[in-house]
Protein backbone atom coordinates (compact mmCIF):
# COMPACT_ATOMS: atom_id res chain seq x y z
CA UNK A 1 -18.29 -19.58 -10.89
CA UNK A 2 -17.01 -17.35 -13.86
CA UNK A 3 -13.91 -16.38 -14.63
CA UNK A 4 -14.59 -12.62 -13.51
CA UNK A 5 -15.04 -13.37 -10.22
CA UNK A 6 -12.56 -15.44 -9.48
CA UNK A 7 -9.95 -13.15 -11.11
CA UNK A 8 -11.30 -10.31 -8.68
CA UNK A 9 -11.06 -12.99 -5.79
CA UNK A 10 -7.36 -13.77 -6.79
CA UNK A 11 -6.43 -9.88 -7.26
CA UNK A 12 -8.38 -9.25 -3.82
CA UNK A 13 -6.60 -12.24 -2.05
CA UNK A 14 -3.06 -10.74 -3.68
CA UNK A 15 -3.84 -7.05 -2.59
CA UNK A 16 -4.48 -8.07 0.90
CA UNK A 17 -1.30 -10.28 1.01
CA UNK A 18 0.73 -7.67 -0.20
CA UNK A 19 -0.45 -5.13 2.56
CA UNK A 20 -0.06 -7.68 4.86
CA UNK A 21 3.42 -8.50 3.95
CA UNK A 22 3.78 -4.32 4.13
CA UNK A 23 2.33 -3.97 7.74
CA UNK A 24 4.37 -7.22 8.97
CA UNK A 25 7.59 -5.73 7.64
CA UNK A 26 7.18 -2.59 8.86
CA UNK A 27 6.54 -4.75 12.39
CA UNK A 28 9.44 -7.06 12.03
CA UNK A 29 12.43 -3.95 11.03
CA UNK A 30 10.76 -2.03 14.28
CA UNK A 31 10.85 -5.19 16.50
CA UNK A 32 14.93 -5.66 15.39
CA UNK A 33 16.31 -2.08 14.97
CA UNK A 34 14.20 -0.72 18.44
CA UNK A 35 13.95 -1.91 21.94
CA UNK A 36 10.66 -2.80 22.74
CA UNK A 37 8.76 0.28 24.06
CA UNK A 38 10.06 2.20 21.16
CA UNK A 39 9.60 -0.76 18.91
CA UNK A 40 5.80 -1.32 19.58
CA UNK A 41 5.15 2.57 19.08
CA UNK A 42 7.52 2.97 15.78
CA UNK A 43 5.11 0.00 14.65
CA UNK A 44 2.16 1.29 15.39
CA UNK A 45 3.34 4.50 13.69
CA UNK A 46 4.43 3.04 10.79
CA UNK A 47 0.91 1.38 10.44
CA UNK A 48 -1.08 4.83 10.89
CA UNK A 49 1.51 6.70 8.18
CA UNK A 50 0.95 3.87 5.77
CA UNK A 51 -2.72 3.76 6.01
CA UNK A 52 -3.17 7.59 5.78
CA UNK A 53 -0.86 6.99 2.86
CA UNK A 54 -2.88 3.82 1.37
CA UNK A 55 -6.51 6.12 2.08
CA UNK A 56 -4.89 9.49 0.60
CA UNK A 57 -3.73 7.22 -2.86
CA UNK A 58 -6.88 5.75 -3.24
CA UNK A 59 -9.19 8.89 -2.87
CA UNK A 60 -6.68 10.53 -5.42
CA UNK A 61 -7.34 7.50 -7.91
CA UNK A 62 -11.15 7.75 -7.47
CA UNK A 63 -10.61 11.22 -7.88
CA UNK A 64 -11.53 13.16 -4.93
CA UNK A 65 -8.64 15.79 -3.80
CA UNK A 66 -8.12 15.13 -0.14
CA UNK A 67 -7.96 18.75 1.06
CA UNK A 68 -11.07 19.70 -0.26
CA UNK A 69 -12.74 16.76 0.96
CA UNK A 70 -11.60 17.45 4.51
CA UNK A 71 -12.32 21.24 3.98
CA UNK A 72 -15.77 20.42 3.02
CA UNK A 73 -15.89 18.33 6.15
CA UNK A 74 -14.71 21.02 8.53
CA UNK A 75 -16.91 23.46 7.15
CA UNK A 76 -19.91 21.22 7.34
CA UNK A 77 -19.17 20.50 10.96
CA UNK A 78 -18.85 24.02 11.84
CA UNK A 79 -22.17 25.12 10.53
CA UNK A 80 -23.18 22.38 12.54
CA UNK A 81 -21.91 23.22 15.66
CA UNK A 82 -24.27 26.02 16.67
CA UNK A 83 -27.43 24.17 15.62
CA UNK A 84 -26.02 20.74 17.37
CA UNK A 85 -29.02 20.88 19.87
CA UNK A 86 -31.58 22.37 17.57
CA UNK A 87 -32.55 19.36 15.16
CA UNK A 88 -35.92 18.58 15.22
CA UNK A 89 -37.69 16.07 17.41
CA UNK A 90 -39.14 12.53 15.53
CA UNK A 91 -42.33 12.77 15.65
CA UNK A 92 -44.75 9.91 16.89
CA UNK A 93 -48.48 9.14 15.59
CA UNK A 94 -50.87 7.55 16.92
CA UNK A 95 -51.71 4.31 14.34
CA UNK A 96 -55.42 4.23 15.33
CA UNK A 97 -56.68 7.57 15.55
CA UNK A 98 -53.73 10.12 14.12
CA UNK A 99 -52.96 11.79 17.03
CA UNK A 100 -49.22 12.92 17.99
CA UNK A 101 -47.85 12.11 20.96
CA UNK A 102 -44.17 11.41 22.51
CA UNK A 103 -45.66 8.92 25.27
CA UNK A 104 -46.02 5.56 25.39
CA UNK A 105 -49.65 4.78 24.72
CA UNK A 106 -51.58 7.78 22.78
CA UNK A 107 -53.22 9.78 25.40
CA UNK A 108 -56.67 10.29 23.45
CA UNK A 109 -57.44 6.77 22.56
CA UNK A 110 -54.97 4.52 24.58
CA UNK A 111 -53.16 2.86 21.59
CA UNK A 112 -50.00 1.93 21.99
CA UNK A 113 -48.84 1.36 18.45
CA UNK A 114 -47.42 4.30 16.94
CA UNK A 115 -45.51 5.15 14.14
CA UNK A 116 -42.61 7.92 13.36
CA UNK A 117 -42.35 10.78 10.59
């Protein structure tokens, strides 16, 4: 083993101990400061805030600006939307003799291998 990978094994193992030590914090002051209904949803929103922040930092390092990226998605899905139900059908083709078909075995020559495009 070089020394490349195991320094990105060690700085792996330390970034996931660090978030772990994050999210188990953030558990441990909700468990004490809360009662326990409140406690167990102030965790659990302290987790999702903390990941949206994690997943917002590291599309910003990459550099991809978040609100364009979910713009883009939005849009996408909206042009979508009316065509949802219009995508074309896979095809199926007869291996032996070529012709297409969407049953089981190929109604002109009775093969039943087939093959998509």
């Amino acid at each position: 083993m070089n020394w490349t990978s195991q320094n990105n094994k060690n700085n792996f193992l330390l970034y996931t101990l660090k978030w772990m030590g994050v999210y188990i914090t953030i558990g441990f002051i909700a468990a004490v400061l809360l009662p326990f209904p409140a406690s167990l949803l102030a965790a659990i929103g302290g987790y999702l805030v903390v990941n949206f922040l994690r997943t917002r930092f590291a599309l910003k390092k990459v550099g991809i600006n978040t609100k364009q990226f979910f713009d883009s998605i939005r849009s996408s899905t909206a042009n979508q939307s009316a065509t949802m139900y219009e995508h074309n059908r896979l095809r199926y083709y007869c291996m032996a003799c070529g012709n297409q078909h969407r049953e089981i075995a190929c109604p002109k020559c009775g093969s039943k291998m087939k093959r998509a495009g």
